[in-house]
C-alpha atoms as a PDB file:
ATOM      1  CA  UNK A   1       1.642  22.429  31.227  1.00  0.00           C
ATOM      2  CA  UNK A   2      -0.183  19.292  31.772  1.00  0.00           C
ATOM      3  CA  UNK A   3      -1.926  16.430  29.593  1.00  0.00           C
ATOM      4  CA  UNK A   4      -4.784  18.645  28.873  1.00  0.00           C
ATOM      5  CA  UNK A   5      -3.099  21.643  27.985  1.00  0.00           C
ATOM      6  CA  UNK A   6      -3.537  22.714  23.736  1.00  0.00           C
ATOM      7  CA  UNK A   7      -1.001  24.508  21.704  1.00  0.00           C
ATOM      8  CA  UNK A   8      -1.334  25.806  18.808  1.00  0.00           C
ATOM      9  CA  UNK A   9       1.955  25.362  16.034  1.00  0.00           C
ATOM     10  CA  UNK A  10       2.274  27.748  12.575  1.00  0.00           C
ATOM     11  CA  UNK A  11       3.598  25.690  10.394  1.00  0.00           C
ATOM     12  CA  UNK A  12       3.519  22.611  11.920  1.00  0.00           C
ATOM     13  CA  UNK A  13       3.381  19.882   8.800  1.00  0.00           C
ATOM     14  CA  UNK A  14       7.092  19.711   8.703  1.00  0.00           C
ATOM     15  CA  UNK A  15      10.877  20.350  10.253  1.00  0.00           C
ATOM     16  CA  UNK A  16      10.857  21.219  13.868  1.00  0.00           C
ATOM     17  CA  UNK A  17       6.727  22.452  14.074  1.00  0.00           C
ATOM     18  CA  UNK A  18       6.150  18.602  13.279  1.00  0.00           C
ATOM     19  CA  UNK A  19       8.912  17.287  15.560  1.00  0.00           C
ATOM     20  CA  UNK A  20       7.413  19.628  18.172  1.00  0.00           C
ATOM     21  CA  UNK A  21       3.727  18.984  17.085  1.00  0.00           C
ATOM     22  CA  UNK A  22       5.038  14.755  17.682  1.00  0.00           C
ATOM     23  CA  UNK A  23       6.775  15.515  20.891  1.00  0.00           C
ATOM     24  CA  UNK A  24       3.604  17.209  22.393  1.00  0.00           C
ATOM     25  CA  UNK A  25       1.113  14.428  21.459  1.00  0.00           C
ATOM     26  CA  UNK A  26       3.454  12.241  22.807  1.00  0.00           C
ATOM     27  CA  UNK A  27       3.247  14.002  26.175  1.00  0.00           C
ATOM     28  CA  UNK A  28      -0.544  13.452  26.021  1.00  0.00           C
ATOM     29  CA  UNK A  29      -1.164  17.026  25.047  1.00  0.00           C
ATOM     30  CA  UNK A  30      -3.737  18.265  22.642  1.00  0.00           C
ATOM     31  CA  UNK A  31      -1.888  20.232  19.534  1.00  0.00           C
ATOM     32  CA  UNK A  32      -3.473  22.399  16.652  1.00  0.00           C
ATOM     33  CA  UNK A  33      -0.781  22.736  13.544  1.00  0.00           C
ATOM     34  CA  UNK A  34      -1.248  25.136  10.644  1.00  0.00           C
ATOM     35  CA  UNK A  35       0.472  24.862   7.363  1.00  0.00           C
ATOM     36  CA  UNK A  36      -0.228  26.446   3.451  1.00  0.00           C
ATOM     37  CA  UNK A  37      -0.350  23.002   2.295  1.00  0.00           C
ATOM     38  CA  UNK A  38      -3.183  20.595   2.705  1.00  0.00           C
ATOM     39  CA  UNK A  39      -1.822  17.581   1.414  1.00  0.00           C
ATOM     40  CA  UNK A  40       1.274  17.719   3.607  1.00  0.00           C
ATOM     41  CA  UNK A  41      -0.945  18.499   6.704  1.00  0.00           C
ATOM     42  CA  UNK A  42      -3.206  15.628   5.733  1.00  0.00           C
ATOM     43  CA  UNK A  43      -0.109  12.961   5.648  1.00  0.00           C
ATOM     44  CA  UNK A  44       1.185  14.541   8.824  1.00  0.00           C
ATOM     45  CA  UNK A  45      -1.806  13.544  10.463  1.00  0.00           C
ATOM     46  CA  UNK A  46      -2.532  10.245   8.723  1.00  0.00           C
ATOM     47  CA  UNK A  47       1.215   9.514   9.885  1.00  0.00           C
ATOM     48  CA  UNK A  48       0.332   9.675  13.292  1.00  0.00           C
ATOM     49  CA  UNK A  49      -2.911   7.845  13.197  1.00  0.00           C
ATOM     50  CA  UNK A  50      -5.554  10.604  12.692  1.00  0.00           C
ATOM     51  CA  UNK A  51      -5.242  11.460  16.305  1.00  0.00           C
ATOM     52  CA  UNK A  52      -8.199  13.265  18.342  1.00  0.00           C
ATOM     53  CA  UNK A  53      -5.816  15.352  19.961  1.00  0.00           C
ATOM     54  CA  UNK A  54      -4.517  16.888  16.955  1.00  0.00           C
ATOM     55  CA  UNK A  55      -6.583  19.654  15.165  1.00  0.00           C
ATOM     56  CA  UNK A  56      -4.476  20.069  11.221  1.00  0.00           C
ATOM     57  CA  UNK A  57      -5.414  23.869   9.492  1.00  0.00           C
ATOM     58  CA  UNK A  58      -4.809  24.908   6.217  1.00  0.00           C
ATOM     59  CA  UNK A  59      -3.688  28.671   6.211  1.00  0.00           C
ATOM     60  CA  UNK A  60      -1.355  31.223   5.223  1.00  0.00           C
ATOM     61  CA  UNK A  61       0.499  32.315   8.901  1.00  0.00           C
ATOM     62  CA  UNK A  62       1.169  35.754   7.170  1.00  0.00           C
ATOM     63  CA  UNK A  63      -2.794  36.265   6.376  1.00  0.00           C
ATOM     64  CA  UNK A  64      -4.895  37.947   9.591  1.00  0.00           C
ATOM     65  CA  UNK A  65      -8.212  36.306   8.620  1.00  0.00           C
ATOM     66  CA  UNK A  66      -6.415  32.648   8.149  1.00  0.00           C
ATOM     67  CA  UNK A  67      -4.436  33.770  11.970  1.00  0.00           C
ATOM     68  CA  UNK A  68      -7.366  34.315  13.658  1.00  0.00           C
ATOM     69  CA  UNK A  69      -9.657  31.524  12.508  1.00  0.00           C
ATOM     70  CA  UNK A  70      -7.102  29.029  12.842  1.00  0.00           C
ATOM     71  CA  UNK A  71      -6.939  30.462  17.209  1.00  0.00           C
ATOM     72  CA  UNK A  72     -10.674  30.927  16.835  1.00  0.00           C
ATOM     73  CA  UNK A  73     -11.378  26.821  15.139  1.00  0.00           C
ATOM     74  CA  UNK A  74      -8.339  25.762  18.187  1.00  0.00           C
ATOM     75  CA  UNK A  75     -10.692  27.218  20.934  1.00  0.00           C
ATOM     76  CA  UNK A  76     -13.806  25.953  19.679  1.00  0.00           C
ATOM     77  CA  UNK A  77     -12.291  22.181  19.462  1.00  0.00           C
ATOM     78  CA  UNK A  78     -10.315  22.118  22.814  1.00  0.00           C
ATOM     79  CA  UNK A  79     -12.202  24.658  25.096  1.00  0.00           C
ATOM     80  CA  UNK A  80      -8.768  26.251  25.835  1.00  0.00           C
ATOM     81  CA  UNK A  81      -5.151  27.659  24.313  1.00  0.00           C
ATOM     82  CA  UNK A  82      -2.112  27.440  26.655  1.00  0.00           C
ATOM     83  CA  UNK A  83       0.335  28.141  24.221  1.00  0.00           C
ATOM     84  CA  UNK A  84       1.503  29.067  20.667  1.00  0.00           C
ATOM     85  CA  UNK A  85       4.655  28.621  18.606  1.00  0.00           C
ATOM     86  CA  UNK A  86       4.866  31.004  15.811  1.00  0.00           C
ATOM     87  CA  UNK A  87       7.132  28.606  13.941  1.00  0.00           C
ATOM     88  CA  UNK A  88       6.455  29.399   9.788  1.00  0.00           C
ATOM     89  CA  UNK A  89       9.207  30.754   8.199  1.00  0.00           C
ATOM     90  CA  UNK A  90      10.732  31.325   5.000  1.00  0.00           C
ATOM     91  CA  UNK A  91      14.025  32.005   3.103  1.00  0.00           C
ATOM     92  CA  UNK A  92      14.997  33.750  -0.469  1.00  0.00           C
ATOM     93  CA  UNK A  93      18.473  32.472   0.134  1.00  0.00           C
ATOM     94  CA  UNK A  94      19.742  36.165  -1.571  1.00  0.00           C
ATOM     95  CA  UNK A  95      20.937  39.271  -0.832  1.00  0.00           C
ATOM     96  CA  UNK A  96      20.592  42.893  -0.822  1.00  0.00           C
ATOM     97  CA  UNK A  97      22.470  43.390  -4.011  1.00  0.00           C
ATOM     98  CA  UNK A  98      21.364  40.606  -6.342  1.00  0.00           C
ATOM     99  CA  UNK A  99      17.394  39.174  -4.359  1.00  0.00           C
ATOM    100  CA  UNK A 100      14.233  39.171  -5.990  1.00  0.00           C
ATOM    101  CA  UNK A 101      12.218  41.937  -4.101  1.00  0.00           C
ATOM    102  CA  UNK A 102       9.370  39.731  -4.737  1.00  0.00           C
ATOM    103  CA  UNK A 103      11.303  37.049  -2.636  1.00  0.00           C
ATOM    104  CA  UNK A 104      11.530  39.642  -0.108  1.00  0.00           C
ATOM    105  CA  UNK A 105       7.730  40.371   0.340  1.00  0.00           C
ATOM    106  CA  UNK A 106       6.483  36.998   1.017  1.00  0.00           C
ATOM    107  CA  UNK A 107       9.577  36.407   3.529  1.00  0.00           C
ATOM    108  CA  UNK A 108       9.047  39.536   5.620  1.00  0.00           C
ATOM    109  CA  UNK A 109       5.573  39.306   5.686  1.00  0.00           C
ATOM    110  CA  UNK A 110       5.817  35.269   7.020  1.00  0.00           C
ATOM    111  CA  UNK A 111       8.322  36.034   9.068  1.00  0.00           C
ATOM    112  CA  UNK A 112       7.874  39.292  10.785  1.00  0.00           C
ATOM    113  CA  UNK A 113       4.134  39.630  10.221  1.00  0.00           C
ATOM    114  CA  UNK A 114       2.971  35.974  10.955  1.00  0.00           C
ATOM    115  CA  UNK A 115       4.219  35.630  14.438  1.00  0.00           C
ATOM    116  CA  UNK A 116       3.122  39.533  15.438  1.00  0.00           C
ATOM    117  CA  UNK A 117      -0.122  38.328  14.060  1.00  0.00           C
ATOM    118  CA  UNK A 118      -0.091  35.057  16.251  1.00  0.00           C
ATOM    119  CA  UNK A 119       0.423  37.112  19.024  1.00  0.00           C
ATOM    120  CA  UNK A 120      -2.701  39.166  18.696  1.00  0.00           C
ATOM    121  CA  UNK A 121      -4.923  36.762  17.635  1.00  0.00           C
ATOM    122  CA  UNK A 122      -4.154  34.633  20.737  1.00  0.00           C
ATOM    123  CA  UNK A 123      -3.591  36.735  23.622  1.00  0.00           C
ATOM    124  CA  UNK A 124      -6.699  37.016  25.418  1.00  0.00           C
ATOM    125  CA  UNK A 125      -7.061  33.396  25.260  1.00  0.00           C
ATOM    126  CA  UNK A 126      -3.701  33.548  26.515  1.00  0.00           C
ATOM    127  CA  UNK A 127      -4.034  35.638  29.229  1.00  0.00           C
ATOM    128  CA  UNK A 128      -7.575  33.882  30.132  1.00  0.00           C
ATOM    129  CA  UNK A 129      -4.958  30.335  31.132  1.00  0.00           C
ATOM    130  CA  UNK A 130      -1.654  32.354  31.823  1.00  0.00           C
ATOM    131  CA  UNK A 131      -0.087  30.611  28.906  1.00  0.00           C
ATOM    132  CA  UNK A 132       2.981  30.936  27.299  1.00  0.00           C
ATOM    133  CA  UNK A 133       4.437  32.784  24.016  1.00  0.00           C
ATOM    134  CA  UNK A 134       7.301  30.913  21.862  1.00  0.00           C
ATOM    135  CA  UNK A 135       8.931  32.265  18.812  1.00  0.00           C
ATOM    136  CA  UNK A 136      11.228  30.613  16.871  1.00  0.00           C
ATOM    137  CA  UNK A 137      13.604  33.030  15.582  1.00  0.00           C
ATOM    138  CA  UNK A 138      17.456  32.456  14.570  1.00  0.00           C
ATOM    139  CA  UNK A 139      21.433  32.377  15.284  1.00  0.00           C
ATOM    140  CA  UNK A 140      20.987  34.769  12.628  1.00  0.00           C
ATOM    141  CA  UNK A 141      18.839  37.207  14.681  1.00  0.00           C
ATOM    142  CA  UNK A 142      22.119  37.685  16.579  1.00  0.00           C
ATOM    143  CA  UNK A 143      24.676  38.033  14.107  1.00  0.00           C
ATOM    144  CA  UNK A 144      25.478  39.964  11.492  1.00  0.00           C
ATOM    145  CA  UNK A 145      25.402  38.833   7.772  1.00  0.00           C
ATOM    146  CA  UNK A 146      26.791  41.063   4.496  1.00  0.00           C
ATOM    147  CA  UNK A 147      23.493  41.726   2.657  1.00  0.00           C
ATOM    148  CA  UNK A 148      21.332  39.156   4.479  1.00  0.00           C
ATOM    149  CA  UNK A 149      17.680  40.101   4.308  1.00  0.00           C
ATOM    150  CA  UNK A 150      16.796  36.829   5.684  1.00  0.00           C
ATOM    151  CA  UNK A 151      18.785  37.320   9.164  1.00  0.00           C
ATOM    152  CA  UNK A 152      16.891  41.229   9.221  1.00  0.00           C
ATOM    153  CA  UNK A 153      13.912  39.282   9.298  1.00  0.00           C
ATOM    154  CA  UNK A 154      15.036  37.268  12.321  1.00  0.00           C
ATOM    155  CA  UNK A 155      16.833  40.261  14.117  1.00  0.00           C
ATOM    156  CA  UNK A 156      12.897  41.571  14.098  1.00  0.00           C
ATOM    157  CA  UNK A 157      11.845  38.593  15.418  1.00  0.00           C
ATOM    158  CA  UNK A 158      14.426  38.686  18.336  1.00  0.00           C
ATOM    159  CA  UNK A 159      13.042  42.259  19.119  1.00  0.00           C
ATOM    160  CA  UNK A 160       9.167  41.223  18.669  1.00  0.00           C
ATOM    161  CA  UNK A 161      10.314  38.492  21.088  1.00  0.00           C
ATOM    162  CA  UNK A 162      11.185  41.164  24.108  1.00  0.00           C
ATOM    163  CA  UNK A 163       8.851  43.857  23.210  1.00  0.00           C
ATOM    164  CA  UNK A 164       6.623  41.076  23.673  1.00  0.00           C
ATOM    165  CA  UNK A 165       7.459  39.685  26.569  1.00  0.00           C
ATOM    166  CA  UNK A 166       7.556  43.272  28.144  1.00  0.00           C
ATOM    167  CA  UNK A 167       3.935  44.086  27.131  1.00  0.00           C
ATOM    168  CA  UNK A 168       2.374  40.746  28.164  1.00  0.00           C
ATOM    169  CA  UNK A 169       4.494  40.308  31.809  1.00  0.00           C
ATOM    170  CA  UNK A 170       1.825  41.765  33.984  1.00  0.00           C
ATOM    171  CA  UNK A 171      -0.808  39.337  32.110  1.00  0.00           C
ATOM    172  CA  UNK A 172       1.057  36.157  33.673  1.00  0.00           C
ATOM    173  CA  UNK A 173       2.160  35.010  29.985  1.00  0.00           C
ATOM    174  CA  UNK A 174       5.175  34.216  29.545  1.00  0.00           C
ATOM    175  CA  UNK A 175       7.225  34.785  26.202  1.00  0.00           C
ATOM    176  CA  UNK A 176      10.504  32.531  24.797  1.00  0.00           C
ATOM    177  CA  UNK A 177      12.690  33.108  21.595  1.00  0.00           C
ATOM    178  CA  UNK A 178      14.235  29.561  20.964  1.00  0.00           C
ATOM    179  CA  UNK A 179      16.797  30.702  18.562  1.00  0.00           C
ATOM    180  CA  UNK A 180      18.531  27.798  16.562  1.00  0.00           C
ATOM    181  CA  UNK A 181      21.440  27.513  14.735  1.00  0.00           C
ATOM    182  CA  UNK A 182      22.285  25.545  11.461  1.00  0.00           C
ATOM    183  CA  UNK A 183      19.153  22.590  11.784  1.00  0.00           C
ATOM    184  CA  UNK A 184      18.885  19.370   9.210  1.00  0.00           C
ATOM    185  CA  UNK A 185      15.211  20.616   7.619  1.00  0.00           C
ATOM    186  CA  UNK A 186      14.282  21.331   3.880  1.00  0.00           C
ATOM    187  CA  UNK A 187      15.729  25.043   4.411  1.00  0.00           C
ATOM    188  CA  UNK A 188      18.879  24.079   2.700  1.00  0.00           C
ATOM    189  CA  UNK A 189      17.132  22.825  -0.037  1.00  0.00           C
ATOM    190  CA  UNK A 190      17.423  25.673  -2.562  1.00  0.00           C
ATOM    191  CA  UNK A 191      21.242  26.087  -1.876  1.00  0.00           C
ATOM    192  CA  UNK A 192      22.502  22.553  -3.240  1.00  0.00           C
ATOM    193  CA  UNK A 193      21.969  20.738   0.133  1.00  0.00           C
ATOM    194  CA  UNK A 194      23.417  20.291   3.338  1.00  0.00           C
ATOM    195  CA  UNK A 195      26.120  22.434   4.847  1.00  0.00           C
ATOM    196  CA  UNK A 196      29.222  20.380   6.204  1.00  0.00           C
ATOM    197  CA  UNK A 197      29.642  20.129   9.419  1.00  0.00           C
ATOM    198  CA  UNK A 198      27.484  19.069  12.192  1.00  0.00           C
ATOM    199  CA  UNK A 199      23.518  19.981  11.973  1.00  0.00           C
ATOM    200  CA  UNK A 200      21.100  20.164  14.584  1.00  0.00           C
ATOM    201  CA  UNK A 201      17.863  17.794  13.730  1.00  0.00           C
ATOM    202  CA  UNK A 202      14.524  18.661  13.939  1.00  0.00           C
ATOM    203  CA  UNK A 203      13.868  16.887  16.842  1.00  0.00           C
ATOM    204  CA  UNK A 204      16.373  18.152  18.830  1.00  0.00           C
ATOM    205  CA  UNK A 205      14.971  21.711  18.304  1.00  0.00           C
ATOM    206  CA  UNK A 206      11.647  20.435  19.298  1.00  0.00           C
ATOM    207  CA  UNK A 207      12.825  19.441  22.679  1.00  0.00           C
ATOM    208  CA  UNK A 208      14.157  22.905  23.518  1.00  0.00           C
ATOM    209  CA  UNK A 209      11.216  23.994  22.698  1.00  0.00           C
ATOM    210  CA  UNK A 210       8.828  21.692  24.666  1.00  0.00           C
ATOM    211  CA  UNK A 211      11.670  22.439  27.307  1.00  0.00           C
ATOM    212  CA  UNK A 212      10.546  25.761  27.162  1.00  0.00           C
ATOM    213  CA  UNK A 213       6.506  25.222  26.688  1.00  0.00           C
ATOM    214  CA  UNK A 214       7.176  22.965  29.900  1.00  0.00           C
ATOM    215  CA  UNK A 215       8.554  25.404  32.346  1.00  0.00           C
ATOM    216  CA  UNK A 216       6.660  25.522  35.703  1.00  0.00           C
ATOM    217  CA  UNK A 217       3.908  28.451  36.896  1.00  0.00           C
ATOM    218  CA  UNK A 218       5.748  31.778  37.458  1.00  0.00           C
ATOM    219  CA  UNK A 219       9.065  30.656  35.388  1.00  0.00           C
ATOM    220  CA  UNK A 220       9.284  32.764  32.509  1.00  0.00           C
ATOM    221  CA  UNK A 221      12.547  31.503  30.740  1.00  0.00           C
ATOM    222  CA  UNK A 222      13.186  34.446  27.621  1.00  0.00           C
ATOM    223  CA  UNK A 223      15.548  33.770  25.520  1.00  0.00           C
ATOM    224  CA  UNK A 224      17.804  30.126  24.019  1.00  0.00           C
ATOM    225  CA  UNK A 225      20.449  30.259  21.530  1.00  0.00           C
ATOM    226  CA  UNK A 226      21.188  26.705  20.248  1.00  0.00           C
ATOM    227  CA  UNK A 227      24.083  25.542  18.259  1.00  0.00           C
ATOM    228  CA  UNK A 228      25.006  22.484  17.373  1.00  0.00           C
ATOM    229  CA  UNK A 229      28.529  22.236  18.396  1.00  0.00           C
ATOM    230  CA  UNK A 230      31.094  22.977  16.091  1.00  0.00           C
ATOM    231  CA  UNK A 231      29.061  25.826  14.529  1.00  0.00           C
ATOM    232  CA  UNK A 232      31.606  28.708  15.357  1.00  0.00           C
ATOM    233  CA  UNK A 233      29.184  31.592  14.720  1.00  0.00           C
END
């Protein structure tokens, strides 16, 4: 990627899509962020100065309509898309026997819908700059938890991640699932706080990604599992 290159972040007004969002501008890149709330977006930008490289748009990353405007208002501002980070995500924090199918809904849809629906909106402006395809997913797309709804939702994501990657190949786009283990964001929030032990931060999450966003023509790099160490599964 280079300074003029534009990505496009679902929800990017906090945890690692803002830390990633930061990381970009501060590469001299031009970022579009989407979020459901429009006073967070609005302090995210006013944070960094009202930049004119970043483009802030309120929208639900589950919703079609909101998916494909948001692409749609991203190519009409910067001419271009080189890459997207289907980043929005949720958690009901329950399981299989005691949830809140309610819970469930909004979860699957953000998190299996949202980034399938990223993917469609922006791949022939993808394929038009050979651009690049990054999913955030989860340790917990690898490994098996007792009644855990939210780690089925991230198992889908690992598999939208490859089925992805093998459809789009022959386009020149390439496709990563940056997978992250326990991470320092507002996650926890709704079970009593932080975990002990060590905690990945934002930030360092946002440089695997731009690690990944960064990789040279023709590299196609699939698939990064990050733990903080001392996380044992």
């Amino acid at each position: 990627m280079n300074e003029s290159s534009v990505t496009l972040i679902t929800g990017g007004g906090s945890g690692i899509g803002a830390a990633t969002a930061r990381r970009l501008l501060e590469l001299g890149r031009r970022v579009a962020v989407t979020g459901r709330g429009e006073e967070r977006l609005r302090a995210f930008a006013e944070e960094l100065g009202n930049p004119d490289e970043l483009l802030t748009l309120t929208g639900d990353a589950s919703d079609h309509v909101a998916v494909q405007a948001a692409v749609d208002a991203t190519v009409e501002r910067f001419g271009r898309l080189d890459a997207v980070v289907a980043n929005a995500g949720v958690a009901t924090h329950d399981t299989l026997a005691d949830g809140d199918p309610d819970g469930w809904r909004e979860m699957v849809l953000t998190n299996v819908l949202g980034p399938a629906l990223l993917i469609r909106a922006a791949l022939p402006a993808l394929k038009a700059t050979r651009g690049r395809i990054v999913l955030v997913g989860s340790v917990a797309g690898f490994v098996n938890t007792p009644g855990n709804i939210y780690g089925a939702t991230k198992w889908a994501v690992t598999g939208l991640a490859e089925n992805t990657r093998r459809m789009v190949t022959g386009d020149g786009v390439g496709v990563t699932l940056i997978a992250p283990g326990r991470v320092e964001t507002p996650f926890w929030d709704d079970l009593g706080g932080l975990p002990d032990g060590r905690l990945l931060t934002a930030d360092q999450v946002a440089d695997s990604l731009v690690w990944a966003l960064g990789q040279p023509e023709g590299v196609d790099v699939n698939t990064v599992v990050v733990r903080p160490v001392g996380q044992p599964v």
